[in-house]
C-alpha atoms as a PDB file:
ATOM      1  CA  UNK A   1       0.000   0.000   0.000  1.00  0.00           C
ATOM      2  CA  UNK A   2       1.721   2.951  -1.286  1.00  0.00           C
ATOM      3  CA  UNK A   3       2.581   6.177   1.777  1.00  0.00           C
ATOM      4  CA  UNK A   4       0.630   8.794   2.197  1.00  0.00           C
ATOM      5  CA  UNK A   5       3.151  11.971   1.612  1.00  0.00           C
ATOM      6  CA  UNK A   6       3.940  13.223   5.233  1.00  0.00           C
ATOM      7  CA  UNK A   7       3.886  16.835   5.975  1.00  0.00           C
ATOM      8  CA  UNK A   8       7.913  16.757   6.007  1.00  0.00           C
ATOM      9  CA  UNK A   9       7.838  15.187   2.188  1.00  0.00           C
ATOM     10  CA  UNK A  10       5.701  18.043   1.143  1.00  0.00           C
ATOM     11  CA  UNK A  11       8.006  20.633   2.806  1.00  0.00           C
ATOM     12  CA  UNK A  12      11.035  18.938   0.894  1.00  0.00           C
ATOM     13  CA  UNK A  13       9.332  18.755  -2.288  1.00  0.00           C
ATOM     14  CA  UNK A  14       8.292  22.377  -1.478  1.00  0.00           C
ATOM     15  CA  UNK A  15      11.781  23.241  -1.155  1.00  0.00           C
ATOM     16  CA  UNK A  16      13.159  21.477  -3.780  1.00  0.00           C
ATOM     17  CA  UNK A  17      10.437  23.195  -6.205  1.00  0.00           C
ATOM     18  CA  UNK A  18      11.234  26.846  -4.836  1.00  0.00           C
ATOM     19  CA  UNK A  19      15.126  26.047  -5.936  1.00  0.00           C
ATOM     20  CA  UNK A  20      14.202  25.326  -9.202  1.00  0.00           C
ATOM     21  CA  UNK A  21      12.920  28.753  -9.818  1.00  0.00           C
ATOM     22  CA  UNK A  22      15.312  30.538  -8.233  1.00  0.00           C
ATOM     23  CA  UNK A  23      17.226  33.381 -10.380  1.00  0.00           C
ATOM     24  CA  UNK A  24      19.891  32.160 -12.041  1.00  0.00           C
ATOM     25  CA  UNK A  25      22.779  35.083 -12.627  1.00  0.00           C
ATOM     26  CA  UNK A  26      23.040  35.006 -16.548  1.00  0.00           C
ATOM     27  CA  UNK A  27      25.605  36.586 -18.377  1.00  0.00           C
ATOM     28  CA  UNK A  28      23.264  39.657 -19.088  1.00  0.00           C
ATOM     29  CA  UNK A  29      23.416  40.145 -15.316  1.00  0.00           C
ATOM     30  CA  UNK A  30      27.501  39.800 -15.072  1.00  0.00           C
ATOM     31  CA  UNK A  31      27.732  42.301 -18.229  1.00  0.00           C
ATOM     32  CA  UNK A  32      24.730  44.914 -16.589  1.00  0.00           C
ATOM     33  CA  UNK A  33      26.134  44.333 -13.040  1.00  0.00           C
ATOM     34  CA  UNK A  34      29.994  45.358 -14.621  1.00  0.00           C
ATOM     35  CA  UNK A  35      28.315  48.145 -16.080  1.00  0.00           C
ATOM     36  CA  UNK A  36      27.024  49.311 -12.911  1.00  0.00           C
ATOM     37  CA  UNK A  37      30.742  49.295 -11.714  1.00  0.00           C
ATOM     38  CA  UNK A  38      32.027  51.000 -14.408  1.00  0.00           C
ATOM     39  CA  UNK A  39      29.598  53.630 -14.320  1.00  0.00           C
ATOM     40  CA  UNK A  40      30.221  53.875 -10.471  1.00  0.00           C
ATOM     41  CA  UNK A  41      34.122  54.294 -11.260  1.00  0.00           C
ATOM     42  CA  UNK A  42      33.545  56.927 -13.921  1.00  0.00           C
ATOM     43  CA  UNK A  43      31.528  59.262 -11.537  1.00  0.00           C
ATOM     44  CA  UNK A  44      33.988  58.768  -9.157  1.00  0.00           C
ATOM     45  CA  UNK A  45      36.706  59.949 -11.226  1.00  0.00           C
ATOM     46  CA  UNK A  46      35.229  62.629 -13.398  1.00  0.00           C
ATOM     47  CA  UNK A  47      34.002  64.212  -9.647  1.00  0.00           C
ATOM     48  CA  UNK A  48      37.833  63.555  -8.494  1.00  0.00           C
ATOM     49  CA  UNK A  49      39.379  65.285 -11.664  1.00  0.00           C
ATOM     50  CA  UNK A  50      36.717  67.952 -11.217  1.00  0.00           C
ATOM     51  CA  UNK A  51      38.061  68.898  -7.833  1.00  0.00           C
ATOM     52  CA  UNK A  52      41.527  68.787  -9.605  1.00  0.00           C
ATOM     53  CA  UNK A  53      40.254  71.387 -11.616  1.00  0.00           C
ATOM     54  CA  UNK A  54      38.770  73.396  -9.536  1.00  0.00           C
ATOM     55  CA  UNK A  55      42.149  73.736  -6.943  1.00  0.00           C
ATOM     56  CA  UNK A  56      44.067  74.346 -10.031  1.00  0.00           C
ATOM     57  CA  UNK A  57      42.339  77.080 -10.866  1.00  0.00           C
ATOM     58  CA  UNK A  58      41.961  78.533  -6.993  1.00  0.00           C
ATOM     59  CA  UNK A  59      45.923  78.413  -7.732  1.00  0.00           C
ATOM     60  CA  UNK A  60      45.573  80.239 -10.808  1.00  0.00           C
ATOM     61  CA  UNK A  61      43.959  82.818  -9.319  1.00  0.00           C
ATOM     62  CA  UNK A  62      45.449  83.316  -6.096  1.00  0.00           C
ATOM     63  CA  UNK A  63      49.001  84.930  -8.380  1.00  0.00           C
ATOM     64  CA  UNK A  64      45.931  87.161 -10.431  1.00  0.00           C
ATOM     65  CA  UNK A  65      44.519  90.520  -9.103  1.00  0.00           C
ATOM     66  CA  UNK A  66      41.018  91.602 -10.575  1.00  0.00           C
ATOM     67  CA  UNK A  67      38.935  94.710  -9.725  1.00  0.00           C
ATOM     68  CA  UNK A  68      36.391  92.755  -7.960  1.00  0.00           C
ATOM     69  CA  UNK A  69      39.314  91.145  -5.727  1.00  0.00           C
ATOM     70  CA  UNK A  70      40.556  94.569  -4.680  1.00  0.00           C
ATOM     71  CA  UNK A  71      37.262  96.188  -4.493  1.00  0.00           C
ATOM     72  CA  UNK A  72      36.194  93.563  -2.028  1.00  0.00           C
ATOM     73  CA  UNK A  73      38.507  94.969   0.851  1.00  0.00           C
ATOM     74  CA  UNK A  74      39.361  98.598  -0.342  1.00  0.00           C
ATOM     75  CA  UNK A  75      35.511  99.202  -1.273  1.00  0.00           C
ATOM     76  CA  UNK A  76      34.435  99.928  -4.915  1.00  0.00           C
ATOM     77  CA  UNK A  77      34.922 104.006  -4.798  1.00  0.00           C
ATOM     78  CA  UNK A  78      38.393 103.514  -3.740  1.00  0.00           C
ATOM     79  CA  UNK A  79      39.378 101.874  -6.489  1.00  0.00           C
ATOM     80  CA  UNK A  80      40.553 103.524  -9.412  1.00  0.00           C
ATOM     81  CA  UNK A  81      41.335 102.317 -13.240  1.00  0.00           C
ATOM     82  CA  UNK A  82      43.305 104.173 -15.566  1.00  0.00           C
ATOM     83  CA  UNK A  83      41.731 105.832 -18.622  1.00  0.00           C
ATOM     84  CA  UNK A  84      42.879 104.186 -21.963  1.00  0.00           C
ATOM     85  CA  UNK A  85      43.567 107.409 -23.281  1.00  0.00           C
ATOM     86  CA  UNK A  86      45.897 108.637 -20.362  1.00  0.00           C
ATOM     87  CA  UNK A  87      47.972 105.331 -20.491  1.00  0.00           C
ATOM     88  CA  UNK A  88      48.417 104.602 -24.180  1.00  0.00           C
ATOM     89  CA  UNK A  89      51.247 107.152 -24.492  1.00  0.00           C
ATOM     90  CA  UNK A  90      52.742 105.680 -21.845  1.00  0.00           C
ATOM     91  CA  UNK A  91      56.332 104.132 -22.632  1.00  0.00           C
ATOM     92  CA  UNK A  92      55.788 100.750 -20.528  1.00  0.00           C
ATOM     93  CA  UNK A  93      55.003  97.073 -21.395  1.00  0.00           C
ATOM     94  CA  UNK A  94      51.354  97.147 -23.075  1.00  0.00           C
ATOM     95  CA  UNK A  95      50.419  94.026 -20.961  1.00  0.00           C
ATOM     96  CA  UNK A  96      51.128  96.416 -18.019  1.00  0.00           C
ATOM     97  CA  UNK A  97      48.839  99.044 -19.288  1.00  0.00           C
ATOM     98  CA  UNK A  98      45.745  97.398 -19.841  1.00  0.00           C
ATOM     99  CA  UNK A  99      46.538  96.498 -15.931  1.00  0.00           C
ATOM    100  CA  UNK A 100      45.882 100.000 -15.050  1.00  0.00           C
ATOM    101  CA  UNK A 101      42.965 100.192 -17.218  1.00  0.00           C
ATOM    102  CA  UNK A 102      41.327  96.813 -16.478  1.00  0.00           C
ATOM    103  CA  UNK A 103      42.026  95.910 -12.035  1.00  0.00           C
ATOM    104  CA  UNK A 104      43.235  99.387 -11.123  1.00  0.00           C
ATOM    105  CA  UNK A 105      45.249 100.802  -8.365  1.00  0.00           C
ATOM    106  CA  UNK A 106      43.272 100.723  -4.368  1.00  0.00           C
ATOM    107  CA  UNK A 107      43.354 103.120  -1.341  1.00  0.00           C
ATOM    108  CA  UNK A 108      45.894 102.051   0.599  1.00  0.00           C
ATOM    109  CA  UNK A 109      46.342 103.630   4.182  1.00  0.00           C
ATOM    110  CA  UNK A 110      49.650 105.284   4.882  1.00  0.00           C
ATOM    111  CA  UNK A 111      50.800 104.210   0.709  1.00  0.00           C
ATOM    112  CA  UNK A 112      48.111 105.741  -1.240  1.00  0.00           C
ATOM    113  CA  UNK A 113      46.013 108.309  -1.230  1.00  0.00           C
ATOM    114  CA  UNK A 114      45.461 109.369  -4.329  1.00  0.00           C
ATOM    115  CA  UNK A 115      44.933 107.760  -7.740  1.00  0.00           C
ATOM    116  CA  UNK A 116      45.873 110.993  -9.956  1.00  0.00           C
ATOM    117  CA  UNK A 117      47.117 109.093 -13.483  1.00  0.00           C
ATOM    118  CA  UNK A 118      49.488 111.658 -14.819  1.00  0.00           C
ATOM    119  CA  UNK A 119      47.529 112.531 -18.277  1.00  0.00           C
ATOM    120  CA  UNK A 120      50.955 113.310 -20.025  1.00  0.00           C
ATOM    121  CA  UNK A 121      52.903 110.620 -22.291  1.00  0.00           C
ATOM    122  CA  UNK A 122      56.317 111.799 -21.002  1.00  0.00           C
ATOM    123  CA  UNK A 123      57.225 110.857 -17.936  1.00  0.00           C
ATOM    124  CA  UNK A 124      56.241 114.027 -15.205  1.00  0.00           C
ATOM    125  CA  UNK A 125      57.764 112.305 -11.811  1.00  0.00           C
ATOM    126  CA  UNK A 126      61.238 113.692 -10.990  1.00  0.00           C
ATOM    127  CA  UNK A 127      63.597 111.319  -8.752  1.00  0.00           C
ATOM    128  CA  UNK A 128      67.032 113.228  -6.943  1.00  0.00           C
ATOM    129  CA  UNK A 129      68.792 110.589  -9.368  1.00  0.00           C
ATOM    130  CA  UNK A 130      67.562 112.966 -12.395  1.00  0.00           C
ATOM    131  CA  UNK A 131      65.392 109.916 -13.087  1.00  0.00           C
ATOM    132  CA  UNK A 132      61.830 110.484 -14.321  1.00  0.00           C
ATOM    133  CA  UNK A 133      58.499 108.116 -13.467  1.00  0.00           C
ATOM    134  CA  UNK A 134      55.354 108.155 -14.606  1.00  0.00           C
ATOM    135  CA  UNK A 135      53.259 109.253 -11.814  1.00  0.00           C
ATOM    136  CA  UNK A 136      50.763 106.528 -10.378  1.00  0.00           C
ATOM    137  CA  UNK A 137      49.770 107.850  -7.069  1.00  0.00           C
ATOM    138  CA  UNK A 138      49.795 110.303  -4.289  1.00  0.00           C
ATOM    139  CA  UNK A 139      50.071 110.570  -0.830  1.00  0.00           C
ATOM    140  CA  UNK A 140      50.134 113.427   1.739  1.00  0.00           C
ATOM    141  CA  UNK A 141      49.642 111.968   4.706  1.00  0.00           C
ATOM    142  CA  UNK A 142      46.987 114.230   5.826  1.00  0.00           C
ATOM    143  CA  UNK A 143      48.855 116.999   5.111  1.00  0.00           C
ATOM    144  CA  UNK A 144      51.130 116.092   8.425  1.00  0.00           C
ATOM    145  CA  UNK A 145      53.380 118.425   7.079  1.00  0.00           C
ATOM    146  CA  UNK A 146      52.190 121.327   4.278  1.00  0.00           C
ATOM    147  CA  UNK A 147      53.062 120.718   0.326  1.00  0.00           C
ATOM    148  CA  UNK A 148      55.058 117.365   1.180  1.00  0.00           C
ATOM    149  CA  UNK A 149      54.447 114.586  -1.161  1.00  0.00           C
ATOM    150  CA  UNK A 150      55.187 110.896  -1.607  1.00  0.00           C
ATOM    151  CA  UNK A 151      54.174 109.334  -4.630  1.00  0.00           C
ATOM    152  CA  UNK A 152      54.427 105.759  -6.580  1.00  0.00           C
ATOM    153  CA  UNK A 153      55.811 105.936 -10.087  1.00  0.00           C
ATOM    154  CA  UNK A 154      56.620 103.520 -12.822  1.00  0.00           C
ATOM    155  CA  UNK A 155      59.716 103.688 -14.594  1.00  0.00           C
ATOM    156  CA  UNK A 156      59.523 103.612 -18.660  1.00  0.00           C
ATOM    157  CA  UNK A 157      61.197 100.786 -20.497  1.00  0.00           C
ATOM    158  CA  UNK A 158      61.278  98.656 -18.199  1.00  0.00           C
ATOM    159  CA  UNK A 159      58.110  98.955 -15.803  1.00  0.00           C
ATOM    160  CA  UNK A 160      59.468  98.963 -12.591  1.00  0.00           C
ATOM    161  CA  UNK A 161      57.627 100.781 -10.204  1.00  0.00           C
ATOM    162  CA  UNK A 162      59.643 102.865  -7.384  1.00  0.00           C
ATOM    163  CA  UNK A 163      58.126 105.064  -4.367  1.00  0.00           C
ATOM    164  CA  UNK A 164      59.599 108.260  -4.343  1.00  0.00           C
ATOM    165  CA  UNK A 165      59.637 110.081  -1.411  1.00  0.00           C
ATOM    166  CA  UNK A 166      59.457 113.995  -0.917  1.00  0.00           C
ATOM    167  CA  UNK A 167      63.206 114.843  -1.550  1.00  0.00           C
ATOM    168  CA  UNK A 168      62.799 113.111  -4.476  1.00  0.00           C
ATOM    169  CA  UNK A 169      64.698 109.660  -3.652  1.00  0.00           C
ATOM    170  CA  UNK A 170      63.263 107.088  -5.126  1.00  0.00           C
ATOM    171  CA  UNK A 171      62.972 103.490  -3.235  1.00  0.00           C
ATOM    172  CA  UNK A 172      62.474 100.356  -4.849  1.00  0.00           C
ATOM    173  CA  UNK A 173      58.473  99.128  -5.082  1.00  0.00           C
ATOM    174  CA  UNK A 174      57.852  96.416  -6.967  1.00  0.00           C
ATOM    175  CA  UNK A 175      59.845  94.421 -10.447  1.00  0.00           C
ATOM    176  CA  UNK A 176      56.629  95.822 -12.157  1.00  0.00           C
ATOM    177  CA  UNK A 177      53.096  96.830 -12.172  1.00  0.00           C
ATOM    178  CA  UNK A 178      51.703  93.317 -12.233  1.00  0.00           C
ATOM    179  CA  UNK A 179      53.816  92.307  -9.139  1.00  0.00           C
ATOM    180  CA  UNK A 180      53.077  95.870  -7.903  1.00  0.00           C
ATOM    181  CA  UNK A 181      49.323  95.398  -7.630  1.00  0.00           C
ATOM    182  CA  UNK A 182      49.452  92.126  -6.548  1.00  0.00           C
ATOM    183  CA  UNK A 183      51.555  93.090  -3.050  1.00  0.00           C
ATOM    184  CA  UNK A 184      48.733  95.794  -2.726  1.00  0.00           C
ATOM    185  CA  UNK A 185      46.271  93.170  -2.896  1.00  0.00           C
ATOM    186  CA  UNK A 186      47.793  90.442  -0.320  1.00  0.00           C
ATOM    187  CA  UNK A 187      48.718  93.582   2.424  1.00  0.00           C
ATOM    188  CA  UNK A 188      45.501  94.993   2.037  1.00  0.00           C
ATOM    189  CA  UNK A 189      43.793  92.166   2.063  1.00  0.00           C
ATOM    190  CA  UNK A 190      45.645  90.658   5.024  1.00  0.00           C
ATOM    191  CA  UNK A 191      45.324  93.760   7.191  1.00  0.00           C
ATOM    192  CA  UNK A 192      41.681  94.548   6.520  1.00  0.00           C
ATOM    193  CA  UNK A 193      41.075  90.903   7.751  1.00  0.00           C
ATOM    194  CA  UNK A 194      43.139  90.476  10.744  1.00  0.00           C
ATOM    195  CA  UNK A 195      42.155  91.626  13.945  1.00  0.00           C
ATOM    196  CA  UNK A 196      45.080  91.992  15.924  1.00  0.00           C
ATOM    197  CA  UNK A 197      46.370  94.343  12.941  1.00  0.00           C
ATOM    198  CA  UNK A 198      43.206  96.271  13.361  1.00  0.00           C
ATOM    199  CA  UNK A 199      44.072  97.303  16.886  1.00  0.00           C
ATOM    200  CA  UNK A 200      47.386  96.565  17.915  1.00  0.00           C
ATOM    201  CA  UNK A 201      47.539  98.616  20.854  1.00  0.00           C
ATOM    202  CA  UNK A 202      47.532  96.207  23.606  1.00  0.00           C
ATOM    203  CA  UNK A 203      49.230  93.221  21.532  1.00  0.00           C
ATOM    204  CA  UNK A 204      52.312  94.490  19.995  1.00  0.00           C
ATOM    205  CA  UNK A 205      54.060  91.261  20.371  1.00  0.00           C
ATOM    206  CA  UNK A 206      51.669  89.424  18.216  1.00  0.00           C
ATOM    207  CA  UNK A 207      51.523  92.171  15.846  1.00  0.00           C
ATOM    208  CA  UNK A 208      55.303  91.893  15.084  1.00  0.00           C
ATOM    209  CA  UNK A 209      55.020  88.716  14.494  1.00  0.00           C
ATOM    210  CA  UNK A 210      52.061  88.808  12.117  1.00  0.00           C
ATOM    211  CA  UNK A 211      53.892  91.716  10.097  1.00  0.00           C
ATOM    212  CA  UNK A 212      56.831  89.187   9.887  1.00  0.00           C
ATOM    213  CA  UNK A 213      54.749  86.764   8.886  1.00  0.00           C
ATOM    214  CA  UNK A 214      53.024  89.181   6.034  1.00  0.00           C
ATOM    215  CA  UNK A 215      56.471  89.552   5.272  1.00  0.00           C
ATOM    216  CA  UNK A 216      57.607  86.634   3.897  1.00  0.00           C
ATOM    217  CA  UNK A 217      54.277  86.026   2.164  1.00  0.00           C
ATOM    218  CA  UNK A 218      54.861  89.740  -0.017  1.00  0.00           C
ATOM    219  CA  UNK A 219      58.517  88.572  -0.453  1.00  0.00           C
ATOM    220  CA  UNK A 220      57.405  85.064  -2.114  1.00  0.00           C
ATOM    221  CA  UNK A 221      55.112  87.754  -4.064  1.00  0.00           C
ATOM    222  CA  UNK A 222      58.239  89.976  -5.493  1.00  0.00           C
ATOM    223  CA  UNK A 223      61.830  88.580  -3.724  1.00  0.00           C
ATOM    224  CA  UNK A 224      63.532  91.579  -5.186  1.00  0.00           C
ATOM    225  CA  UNK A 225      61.301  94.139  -3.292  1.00  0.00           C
ATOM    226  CA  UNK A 226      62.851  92.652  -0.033  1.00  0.00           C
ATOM    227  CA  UNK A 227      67.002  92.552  -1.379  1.00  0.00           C
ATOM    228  CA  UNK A 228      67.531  95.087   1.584  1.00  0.00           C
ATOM    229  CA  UNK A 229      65.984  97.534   4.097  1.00  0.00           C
ATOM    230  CA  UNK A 230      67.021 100.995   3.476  1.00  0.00           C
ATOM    231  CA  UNK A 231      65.737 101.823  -0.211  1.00  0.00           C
ATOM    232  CA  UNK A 232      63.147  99.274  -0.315  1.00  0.00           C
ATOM    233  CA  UNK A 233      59.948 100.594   0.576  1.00  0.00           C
ATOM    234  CA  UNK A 234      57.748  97.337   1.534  1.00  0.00           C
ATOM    235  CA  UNK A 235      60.607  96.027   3.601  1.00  0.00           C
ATOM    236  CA  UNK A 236      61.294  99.782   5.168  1.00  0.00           C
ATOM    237  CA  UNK A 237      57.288  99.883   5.693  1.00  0.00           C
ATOM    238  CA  UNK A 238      56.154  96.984   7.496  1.00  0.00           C
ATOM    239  CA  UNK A 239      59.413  97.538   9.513  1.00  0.00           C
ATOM    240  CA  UNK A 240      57.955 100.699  10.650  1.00  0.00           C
ATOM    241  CA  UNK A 241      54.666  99.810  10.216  1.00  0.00           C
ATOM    242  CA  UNK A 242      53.675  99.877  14.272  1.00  0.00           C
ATOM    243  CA  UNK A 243      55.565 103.308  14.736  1.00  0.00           C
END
């Protein structure tokens, strides 16, 4: 007499039919599955080399100076770019021009505080060295002392800028205007963000070293503007800069 199927046979066959339609990985599967890892790996890397990008250009722009960059700390109205039409008779490098025209020159406290382009071609800015500049800028400071003036000027030919103080000797600035504007930039931004700088009454200690530290950083800008001390103005300046 043939057995009745127990309830344990009926579980096996149970499992034995639920095996037989399991999924099977085809090669369809392997292939789209692969896929799904390359795909993965792609987005990976394209948002890596993005990144890449994106630093490289931060670099990029950290060693560029724009009108926007300097009108962010020195405020837009003290700013000023240069006319086309004053500048084109200048005798310096053309790339150095359109500098003038296109980022401008900021307010700087105790360096600038005028922008007064000289409108002549020749050169108007008499050193003690009978050298002649073309005038860039003006300072007074306050009128401390009646019809004194110290002034930034650019040298033609070559497009070195020199400050020339009210006896007319001329110090050492920058190696030229692009490296001129570019030390602006870094001290002013530096100083209108620190707060020690701000008010270093009480914390002279720390303010030396900051300045020393400011320094080095202008000095990676333009090495030549720091060769010495006497004669170089950014050097002589932040020297002085707490007195």
């Amino acid at each position: 007499m043939p057995r009745l199927p127990t309830m344990s046979d009926r579980d096996k066959d149970a499992e034995v039919l639920a095996l037989h339609h399991q999924p099977t990985l085809t090669s369809m599967d392997v292939r789209f599955g692969t896929h799904n890892v390359i795909h993965g790996l792609a987005t990976r890397l394209s948002a890596l080399l993005e990144r890449v990008r994106i630093r490289s250009q931060s670099r990029k722009d950290s060693h560029m100076t724009t009108y926007e960059a300097l009108t962010a700390w020195a405020g837009a109205g003290n700013v000023t770019r240069a006319d086309p039409a004053v500048v084109s008779g200048w005798r310096i490098p053309e790339e150095q021009k359109a500098l003038l025209v296109d980022v401008g020159v900021p307010i700087v406290d105790q360096l600038i505080e005028y922008v007064p382009f000289q409108v002549e071609a020749g050169p108007m800015l008499q050193t003690s060295a009978d050298g002649w500049l073309c005038r860039l800028t003006q300072n007074h400071h306050g009128d401390l002392v009646p019809g004194l003036q110290w002034s930034f000027g650019v040298q033609p030919g070559t497009g070195t800028v020199y400050y020339v103080l009210p006896e007319g000797e001329a110090w050492f600035a920058n190696s030229s205007i692009d490296l001129w504007l570019r030390t602006l930039h870094h001290y002013g931004l530096h100083v209108s963000e620190s707060e020690i700088l701000s008010d270093p009454d009480d914390r002279e200690d720390e303010a030396l070293a900051e300045l020393g530290v400011l320094a080095d950083e202008l000095k990676k800008i333009d090495p030549p503007a720091f060769d010495g001390c006497i004669g170089f103005i950014w050097a002589e300046f932040l020297d002085r800069w707490l007195w």
